[in-house]
N, C-alpha and C. Protein backbone atom coordinates (compact mmCIF):
# COMPACT_ATOMS: atom_id res chain seq x y z
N UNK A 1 135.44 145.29 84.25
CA UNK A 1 134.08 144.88 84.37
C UNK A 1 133.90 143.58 83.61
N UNK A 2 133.55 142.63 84.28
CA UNK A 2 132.88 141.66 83.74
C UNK A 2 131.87 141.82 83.43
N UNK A 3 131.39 141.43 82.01
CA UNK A 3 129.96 140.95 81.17
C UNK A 3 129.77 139.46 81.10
N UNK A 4 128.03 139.61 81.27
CA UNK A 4 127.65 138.26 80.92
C UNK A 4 127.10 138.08 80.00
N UNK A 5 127.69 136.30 79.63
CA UNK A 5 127.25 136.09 78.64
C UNK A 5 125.74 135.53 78.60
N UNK A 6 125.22 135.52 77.39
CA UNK A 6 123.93 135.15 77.26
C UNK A 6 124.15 133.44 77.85
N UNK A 7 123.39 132.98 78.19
CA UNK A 7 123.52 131.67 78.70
C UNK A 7 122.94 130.86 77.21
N UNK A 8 123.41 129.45 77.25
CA UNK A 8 123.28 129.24 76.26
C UNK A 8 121.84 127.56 76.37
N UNK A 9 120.67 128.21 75.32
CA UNK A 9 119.73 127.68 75.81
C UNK A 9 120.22 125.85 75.39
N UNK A 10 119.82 125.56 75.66
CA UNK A 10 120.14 123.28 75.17
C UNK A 10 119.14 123.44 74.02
N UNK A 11 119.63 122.70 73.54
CA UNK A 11 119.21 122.39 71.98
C UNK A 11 117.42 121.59 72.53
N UNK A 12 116.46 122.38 72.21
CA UNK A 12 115.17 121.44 71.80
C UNK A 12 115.35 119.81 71.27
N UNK A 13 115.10 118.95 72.21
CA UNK A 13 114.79 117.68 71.61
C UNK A 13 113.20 117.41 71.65
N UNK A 14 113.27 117.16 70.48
CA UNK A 14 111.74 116.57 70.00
C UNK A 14 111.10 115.48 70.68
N UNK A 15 109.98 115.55 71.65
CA UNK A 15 109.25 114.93 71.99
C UNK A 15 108.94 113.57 71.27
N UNK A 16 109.18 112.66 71.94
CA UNK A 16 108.67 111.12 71.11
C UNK A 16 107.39 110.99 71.53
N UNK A 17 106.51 110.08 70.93
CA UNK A 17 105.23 109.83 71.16
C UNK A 17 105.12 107.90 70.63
N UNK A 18 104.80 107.53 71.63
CA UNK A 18 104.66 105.90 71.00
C UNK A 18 102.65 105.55 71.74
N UNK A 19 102.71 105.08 70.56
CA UNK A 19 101.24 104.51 70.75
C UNK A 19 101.77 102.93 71.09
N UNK A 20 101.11 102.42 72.13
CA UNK A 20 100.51 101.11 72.57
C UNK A 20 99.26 100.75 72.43
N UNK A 21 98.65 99.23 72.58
CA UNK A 21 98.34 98.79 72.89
C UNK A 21 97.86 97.58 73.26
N UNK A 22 97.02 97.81 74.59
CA UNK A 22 96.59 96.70 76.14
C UNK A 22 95.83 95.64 75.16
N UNK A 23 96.46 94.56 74.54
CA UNK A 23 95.69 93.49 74.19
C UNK A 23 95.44 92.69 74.85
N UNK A 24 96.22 92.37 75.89
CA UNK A 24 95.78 91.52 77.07
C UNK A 24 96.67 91.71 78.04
N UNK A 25 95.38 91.32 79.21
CA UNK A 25 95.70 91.38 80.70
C UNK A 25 95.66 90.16 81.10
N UNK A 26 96.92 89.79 82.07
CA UNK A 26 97.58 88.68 82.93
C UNK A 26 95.64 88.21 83.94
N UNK A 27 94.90 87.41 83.92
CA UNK A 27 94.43 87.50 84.68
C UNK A 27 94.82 87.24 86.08
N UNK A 28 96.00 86.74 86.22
CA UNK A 28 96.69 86.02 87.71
C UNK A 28 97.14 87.38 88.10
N UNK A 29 97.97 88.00 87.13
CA UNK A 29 98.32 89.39 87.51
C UNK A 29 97.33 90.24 88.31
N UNK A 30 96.45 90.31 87.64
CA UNK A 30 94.89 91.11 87.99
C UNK A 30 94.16 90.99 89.20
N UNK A 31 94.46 89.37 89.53
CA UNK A 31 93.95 89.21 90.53
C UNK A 31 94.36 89.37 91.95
N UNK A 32 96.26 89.17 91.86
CA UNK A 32 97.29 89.54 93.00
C UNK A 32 97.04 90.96 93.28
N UNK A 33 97.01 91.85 92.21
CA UNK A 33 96.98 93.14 92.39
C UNK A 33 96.00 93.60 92.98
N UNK A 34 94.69 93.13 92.66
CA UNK A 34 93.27 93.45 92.74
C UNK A 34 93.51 92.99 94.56
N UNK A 35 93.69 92.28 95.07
CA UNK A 35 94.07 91.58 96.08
C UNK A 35 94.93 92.21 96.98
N UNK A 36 95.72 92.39 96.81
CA UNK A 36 96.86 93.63 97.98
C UNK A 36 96.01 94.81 98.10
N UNK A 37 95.56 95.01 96.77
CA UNK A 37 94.92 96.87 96.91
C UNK A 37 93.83 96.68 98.26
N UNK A 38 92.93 95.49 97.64
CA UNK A 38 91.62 95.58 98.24
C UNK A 38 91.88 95.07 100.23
N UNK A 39 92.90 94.36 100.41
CA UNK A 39 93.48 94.30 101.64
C UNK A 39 93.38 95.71 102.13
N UNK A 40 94.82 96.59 101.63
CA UNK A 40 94.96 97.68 101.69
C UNK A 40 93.59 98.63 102.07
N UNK A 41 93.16 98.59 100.85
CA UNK A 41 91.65 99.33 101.70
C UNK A 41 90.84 98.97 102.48
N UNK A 42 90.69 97.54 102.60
CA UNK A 42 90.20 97.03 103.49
C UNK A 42 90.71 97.64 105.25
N UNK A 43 91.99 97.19 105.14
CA UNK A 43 92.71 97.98 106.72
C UNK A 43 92.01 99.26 106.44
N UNK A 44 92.03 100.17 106.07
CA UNK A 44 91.83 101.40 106.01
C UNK A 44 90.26 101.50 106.10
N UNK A 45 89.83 100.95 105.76
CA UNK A 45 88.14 100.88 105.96
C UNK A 45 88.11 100.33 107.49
N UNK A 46 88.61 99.48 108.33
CA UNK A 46 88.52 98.88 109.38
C UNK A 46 89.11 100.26 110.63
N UNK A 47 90.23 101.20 110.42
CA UNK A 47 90.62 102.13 111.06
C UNK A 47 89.50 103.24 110.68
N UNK A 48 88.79 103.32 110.23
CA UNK A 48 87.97 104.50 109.19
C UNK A 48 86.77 104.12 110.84
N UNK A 49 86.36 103.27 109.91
CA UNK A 49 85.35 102.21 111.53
C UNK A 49 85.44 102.76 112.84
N UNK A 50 86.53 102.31 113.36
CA UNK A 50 87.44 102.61 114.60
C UNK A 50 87.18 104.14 115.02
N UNK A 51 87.50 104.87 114.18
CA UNK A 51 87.87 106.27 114.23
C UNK A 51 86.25 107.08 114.27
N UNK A 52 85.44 106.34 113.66
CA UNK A 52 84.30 106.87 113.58
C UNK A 52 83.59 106.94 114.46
N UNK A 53 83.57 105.40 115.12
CA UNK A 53 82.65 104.93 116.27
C UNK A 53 83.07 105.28 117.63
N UNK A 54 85.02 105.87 117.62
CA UNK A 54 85.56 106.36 118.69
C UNK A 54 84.66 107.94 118.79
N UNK A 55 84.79 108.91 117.66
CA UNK A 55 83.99 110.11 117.09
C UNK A 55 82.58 109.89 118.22
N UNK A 56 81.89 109.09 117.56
CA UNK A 56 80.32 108.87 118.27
C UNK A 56 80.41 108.94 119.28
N UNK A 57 81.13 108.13 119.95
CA UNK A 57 80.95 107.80 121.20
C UNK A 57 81.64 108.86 122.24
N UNK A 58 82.92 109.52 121.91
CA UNK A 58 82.91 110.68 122.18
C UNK A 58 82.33 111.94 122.71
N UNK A 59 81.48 112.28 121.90
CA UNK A 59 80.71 113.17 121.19
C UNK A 59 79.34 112.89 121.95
N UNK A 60 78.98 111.65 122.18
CA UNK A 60 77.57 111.38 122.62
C UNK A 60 76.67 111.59 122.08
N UNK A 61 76.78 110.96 120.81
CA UNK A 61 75.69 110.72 119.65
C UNK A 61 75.43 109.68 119.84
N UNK A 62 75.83 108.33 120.52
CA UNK A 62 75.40 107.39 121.07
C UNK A 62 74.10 107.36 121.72
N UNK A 63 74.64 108.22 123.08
CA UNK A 63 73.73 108.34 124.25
C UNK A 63 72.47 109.21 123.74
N UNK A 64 72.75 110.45 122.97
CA UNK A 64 71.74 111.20 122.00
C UNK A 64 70.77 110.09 121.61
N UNK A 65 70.99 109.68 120.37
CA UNK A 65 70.18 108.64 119.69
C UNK A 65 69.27 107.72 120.69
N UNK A 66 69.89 106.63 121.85
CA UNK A 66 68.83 106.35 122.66
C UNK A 66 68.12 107.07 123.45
N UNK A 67 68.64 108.14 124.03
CA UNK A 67 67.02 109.31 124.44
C UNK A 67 66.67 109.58 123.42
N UNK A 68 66.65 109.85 122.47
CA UNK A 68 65.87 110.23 121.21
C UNK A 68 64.61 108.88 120.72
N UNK A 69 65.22 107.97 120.56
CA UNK A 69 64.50 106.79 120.19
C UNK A 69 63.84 106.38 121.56
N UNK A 70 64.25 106.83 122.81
CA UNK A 70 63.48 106.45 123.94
C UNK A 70 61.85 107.11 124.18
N UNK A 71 62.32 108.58 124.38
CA UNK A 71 61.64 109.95 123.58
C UNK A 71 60.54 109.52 122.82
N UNK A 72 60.74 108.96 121.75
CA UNK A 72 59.96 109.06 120.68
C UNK A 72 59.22 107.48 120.98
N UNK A 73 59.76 106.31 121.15
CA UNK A 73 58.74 105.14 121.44
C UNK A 73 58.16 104.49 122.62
N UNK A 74 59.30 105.11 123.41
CA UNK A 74 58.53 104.86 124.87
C UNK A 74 59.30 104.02 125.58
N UNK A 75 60.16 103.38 124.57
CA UNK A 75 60.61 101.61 125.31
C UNK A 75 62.05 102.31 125.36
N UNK A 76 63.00 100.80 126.24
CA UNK A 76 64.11 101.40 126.93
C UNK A 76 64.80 101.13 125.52
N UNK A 77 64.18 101.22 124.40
CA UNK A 77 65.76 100.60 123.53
C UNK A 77 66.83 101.02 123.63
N UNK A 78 68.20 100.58 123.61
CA UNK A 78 69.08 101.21 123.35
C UNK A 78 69.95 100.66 122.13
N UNK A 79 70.77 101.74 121.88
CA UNK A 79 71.30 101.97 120.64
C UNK A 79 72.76 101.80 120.97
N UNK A 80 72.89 102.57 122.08
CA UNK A 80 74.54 101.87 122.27
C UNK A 80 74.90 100.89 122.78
N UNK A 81 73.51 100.16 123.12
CA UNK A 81 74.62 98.95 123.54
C UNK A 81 74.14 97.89 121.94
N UNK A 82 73.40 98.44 121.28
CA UNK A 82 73.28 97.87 120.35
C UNK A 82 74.59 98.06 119.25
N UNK A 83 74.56 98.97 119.24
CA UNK A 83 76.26 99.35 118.80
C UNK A 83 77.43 100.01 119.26
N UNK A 84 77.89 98.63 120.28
CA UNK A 84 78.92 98.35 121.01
C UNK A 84 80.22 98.47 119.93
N UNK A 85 81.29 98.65 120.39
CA UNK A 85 82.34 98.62 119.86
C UNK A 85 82.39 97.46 119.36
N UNK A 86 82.52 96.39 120.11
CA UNK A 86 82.89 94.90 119.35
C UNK A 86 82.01 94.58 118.55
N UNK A 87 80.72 94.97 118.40
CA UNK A 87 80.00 94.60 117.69
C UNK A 87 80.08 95.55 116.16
N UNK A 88 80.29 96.69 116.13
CA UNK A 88 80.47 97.30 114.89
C UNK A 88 82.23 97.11 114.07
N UNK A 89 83.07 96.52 115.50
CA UNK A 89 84.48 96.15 114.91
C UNK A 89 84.31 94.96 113.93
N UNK A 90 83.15 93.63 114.49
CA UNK A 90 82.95 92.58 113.97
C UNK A 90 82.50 92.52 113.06
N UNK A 91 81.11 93.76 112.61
CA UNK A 91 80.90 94.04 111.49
C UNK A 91 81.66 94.42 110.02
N UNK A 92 82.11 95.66 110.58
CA UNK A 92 83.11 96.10 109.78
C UNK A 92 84.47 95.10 109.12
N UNK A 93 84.94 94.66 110.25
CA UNK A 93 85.89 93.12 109.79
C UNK A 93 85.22 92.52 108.81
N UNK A 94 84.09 91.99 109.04
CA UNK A 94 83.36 90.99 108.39
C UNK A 94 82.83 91.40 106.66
N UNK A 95 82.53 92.59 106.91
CA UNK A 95 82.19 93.54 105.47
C UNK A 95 83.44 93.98 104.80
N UNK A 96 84.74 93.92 105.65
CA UNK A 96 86.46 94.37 104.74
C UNK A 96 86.51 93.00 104.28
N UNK A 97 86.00 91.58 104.93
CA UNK A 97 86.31 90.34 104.36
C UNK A 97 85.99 89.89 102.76
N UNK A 98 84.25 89.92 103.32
CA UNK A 98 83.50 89.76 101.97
C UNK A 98 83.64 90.94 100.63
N UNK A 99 84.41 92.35 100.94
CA UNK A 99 84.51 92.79 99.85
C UNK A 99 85.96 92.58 99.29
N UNK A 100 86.87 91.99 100.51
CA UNK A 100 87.76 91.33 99.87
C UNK A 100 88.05 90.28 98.51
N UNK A 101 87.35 89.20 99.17
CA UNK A 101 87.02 88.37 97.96
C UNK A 101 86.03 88.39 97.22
N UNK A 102 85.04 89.49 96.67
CA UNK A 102 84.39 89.63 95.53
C UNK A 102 85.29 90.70 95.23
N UNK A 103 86.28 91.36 95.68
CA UNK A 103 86.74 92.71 94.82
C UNK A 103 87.34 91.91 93.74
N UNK A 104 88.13 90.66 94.29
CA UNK A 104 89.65 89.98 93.98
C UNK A 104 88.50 89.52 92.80
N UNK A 105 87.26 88.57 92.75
CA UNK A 105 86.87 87.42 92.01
C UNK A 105 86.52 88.16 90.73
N UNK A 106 85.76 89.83 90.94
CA UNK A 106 85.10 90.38 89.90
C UNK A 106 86.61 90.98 88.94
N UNK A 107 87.27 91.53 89.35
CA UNK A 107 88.84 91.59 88.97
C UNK A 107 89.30 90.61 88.07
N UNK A 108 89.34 89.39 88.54
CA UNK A 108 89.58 88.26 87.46
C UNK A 108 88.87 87.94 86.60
N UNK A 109 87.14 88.13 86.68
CA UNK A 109 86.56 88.06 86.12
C UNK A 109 86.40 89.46 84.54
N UNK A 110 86.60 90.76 85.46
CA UNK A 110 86.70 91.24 84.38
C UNK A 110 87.91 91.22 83.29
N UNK A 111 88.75 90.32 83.63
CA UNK A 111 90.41 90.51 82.83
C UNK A 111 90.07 89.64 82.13
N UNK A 112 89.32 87.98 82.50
CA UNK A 112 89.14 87.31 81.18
C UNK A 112 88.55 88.15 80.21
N UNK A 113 86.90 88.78 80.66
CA UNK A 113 86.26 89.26 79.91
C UNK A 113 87.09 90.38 78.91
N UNK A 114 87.72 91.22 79.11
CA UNK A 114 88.55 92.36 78.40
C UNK A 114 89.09 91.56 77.61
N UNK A 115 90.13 90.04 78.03
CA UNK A 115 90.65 89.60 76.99
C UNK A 115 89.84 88.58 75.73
N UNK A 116 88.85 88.20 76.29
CA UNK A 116 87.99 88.21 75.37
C UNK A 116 87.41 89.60 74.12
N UNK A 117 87.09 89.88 74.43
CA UNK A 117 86.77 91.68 73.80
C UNK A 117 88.17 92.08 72.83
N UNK A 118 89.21 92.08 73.65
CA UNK A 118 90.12 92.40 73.15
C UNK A 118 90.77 91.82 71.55
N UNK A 119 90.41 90.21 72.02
CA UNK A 119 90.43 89.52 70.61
C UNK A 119 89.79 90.18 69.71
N UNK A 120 88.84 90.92 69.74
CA UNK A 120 87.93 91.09 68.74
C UNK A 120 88.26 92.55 68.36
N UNK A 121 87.94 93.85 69.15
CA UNK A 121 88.36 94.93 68.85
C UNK A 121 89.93 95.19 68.80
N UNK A 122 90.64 94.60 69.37
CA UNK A 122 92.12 94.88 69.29
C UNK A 122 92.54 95.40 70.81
N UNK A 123 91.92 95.46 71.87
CA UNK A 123 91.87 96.83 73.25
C UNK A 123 92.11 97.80 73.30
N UNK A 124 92.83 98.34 73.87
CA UNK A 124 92.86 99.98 74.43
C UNK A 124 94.18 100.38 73.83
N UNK A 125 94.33 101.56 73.30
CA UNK A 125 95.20 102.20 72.70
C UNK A 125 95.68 103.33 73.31
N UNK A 126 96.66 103.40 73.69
CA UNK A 126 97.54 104.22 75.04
C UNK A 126 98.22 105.21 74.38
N UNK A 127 98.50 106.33 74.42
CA UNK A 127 99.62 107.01 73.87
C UNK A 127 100.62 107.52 75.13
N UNK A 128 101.83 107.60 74.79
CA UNK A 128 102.89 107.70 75.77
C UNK A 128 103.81 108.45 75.25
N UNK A 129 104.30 109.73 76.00
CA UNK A 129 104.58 110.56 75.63
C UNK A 129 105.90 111.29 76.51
N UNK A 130 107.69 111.16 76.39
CA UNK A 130 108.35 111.84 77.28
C UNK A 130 108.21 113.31 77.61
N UNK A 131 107.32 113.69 77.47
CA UNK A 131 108.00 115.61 77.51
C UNK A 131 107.86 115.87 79.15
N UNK A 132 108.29 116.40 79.59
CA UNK A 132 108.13 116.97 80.65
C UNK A 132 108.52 117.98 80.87
């Protein structure tokens, strides 16, 4: 008969812990980054669009809404041709644009500002820790 042996546990290594800190941020850095992301969501806000207005129109919440608003004022308005595909694609484009470049400008703007601040309080103090 074979017996087993107790297995043998690994020696405990002691967790390190290092404190940092963020005294300053790259603002060029800040701003590339700030910049891909906000692209990034941007596409994704533009398919979000797409997907939504495909949903509506689908569905006939389109056609709903102008008998409803017809219904209720009398006049032929309509709603879907008021919001046509190209016209809410153009929108949406146009609103992923402009939050493009204020995401990117306020981004740079806030990295000077932090490194300003930072001079003074010292910044942000990180702790970092291997254990897993």
């Amino acid at each position: 008969m074979s017996e087993k042996q107790p297995s043998a546990k690994p020696a405990r290594v002691p967790v390190k812990k290092v404190r940092l800190r963020i005294s300053y941020i790259d603002p060029l850095s800040a701003v590339k980054t700030s910049f891909v992301l906000s692209i990034v969501f941007g596409i994704a806000m533009v398919f979000a669009i797409i997907f939504i207005w495909y949903l509506l129109n689908l569905s006939g919440s389109l056609d709903a809404a102008t008998g409803l608003v017809s219904d209720v004022f009398g006049t032929g308005f309509n709603i879907a041709g008021l919001l046509s595909f190209s016209r809410v694609l153009s929108l949406g484009i146009l609103v992923t644009v402009i939050q493009v470049v204020v995401w990117t400008l306020i981004t740079g703007l806030f990295a000077i500002i932090y490194n300003i601040f930072a001079e003074f309080i010292g910044g942000v103090e990180v702790s970092l820790s291997d254990d897993i």
